[in-house]
Protein backbone atom coordinates (compact mmCIF):
# COMPACT_ATOMS: atom_id res chain seq x y z
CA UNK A 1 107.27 157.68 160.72
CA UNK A 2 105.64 155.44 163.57
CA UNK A 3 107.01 156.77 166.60
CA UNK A 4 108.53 153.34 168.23
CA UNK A 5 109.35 154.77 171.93
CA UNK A 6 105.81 155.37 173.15
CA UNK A 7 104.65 152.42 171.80
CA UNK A 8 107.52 150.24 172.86
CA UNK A 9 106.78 152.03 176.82
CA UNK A 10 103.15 151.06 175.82
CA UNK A 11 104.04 147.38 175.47
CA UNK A 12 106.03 147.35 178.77
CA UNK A 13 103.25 148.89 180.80
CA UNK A 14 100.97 146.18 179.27
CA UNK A 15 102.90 143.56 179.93
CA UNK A 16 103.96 144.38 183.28
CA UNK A 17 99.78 144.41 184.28
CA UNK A 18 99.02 141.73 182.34
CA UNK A 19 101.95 139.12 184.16
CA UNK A 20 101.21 140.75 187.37
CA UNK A 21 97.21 139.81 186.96
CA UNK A 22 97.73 136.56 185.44
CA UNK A 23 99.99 135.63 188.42
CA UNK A 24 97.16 136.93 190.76
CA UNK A 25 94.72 134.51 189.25
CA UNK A 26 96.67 132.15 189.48
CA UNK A 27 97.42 132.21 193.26
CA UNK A 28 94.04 133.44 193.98
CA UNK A 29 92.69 130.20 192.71
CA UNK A 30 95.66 128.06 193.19
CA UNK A 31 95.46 126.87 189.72
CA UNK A 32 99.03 124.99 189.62
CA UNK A 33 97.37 122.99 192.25
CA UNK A 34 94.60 120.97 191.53
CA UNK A 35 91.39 121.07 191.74
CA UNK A 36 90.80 124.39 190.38
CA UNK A 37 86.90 125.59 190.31
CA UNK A 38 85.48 126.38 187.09
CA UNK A 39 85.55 130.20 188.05
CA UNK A 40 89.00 129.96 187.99
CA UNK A 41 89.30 129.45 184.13
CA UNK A 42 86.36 131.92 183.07
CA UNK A 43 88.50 134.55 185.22
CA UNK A 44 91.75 133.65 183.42
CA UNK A 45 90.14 133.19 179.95
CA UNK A 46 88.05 136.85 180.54
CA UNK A 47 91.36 138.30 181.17
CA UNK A 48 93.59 137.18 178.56
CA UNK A 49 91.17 137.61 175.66
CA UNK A 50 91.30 141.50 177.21
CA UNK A 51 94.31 141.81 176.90
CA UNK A 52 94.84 140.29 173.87
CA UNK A 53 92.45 143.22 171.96
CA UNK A 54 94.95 145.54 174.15
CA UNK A 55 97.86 143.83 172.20
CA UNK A 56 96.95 143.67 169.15
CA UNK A 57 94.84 146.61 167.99
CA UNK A 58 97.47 148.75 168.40
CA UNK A 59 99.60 146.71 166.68
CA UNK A 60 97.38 146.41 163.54
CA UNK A 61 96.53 150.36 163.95
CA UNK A 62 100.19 151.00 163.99
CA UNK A 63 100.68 148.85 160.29
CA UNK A 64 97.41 150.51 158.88
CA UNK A 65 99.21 153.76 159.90
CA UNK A 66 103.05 152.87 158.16
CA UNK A 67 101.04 151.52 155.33
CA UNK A 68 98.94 155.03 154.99
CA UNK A 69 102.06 156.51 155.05
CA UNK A 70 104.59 154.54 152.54
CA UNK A 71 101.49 155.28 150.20
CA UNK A 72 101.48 159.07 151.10
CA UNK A 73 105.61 158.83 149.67
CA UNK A 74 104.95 156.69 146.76
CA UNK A 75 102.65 159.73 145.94
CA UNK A 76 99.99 157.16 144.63
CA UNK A 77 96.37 158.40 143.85
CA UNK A 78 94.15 158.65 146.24
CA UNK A 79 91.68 155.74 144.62
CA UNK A 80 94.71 153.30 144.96
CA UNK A 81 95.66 154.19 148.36
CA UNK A 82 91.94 153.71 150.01
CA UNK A 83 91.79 150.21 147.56
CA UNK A 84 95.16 148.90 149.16
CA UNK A 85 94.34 150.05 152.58
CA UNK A 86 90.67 148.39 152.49
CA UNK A 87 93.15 145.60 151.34
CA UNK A 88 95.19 146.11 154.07
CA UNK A 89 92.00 145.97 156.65
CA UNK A 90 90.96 142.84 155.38
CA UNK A 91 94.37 141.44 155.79
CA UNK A 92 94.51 142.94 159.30
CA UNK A 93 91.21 141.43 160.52
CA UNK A 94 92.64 137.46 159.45
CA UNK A 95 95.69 138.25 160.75
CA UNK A 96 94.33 140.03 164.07
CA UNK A 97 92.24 136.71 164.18
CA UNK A 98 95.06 134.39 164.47
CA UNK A 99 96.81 136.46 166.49
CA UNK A 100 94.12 136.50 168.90
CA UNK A 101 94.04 132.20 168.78
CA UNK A 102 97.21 132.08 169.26
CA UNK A 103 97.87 134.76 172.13
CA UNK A 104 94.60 132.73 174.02
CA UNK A 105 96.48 129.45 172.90
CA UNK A 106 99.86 130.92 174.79
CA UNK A 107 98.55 132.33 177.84
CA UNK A 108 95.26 130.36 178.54
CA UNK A 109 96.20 127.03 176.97
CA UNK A 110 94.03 123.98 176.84
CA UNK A 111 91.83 124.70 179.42
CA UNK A 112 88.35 123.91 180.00
C-alpha cells in the first residue's frame, strides 16, 4: 500500500515553498503593478515549470507504484505485468504532459 502520510506532508512542504516564492516574485518585481520587466516573467515561468516536475513526478511515481502493486495481488505473470506497466508509462508521460500545461496555465497564466 502507498503510504499517504509522507506524501500528503510532502505536498504541504511543497506547497508552502512554492506560494511563499511565487509571492516573492511577485513583490520583488511588482508584477500586480504594471509595467513589469521581462525578467520578471522568465523568473516566474523558471519557477513554476520547477515546481511543476516537483508535483507531478511523484505523483505519477506513486500510480506506477499502486499499479505495480494491484498486479503483484492479481498474481498476474510477470510478461503481463511489465506489458501493462510500459502501458501504464506511456499513459503517465500524456498525462504528466497535460498536467504540466495546465499547472503552467494555473500559476503562470497568459503571460508573455
Amino acid at each position: 500500500m502507498i503510504r499517504v502520510k509522507p506524501l500528503l506532508i510532502y505536498y504541504c512542504i511543497l506547497s508552502l515553498v512554492f506560494f511563499s516564492g511565487r509571492l516573492y516574485i511577485m513583490k520583488t518585481y511588482h508584477m500586480t503593478e504594471g509595467p513589469v520587466p521581462q525578467e520578471a516573467f522568465q523568473a516566474l515561468f523558471n519557477w513554476v515549470s520547477l515546481f511543476a516536475y516537483f508535483y507531478i513526478v511523484p505523483l505519477l511515481l506513486a500510480g506506477l507504484l499502486g499499479f505495480i502493486r494491484f498486479f503483484r495481488r492479481k498474481g498476474l505473470s510477470w510478461f503481463l505485468s511489465i506489458l501493462l506497466s510500459v502501458m501504464y508509462i506511456l499513459f503517465a508521460a500524456v498525462i504528466g504532459y497535460v498536467l504540466l500545461f495546465v499547472f503552467v496555465l494555473m500559476f503562470y497564466g497568459f503571460a508573455p
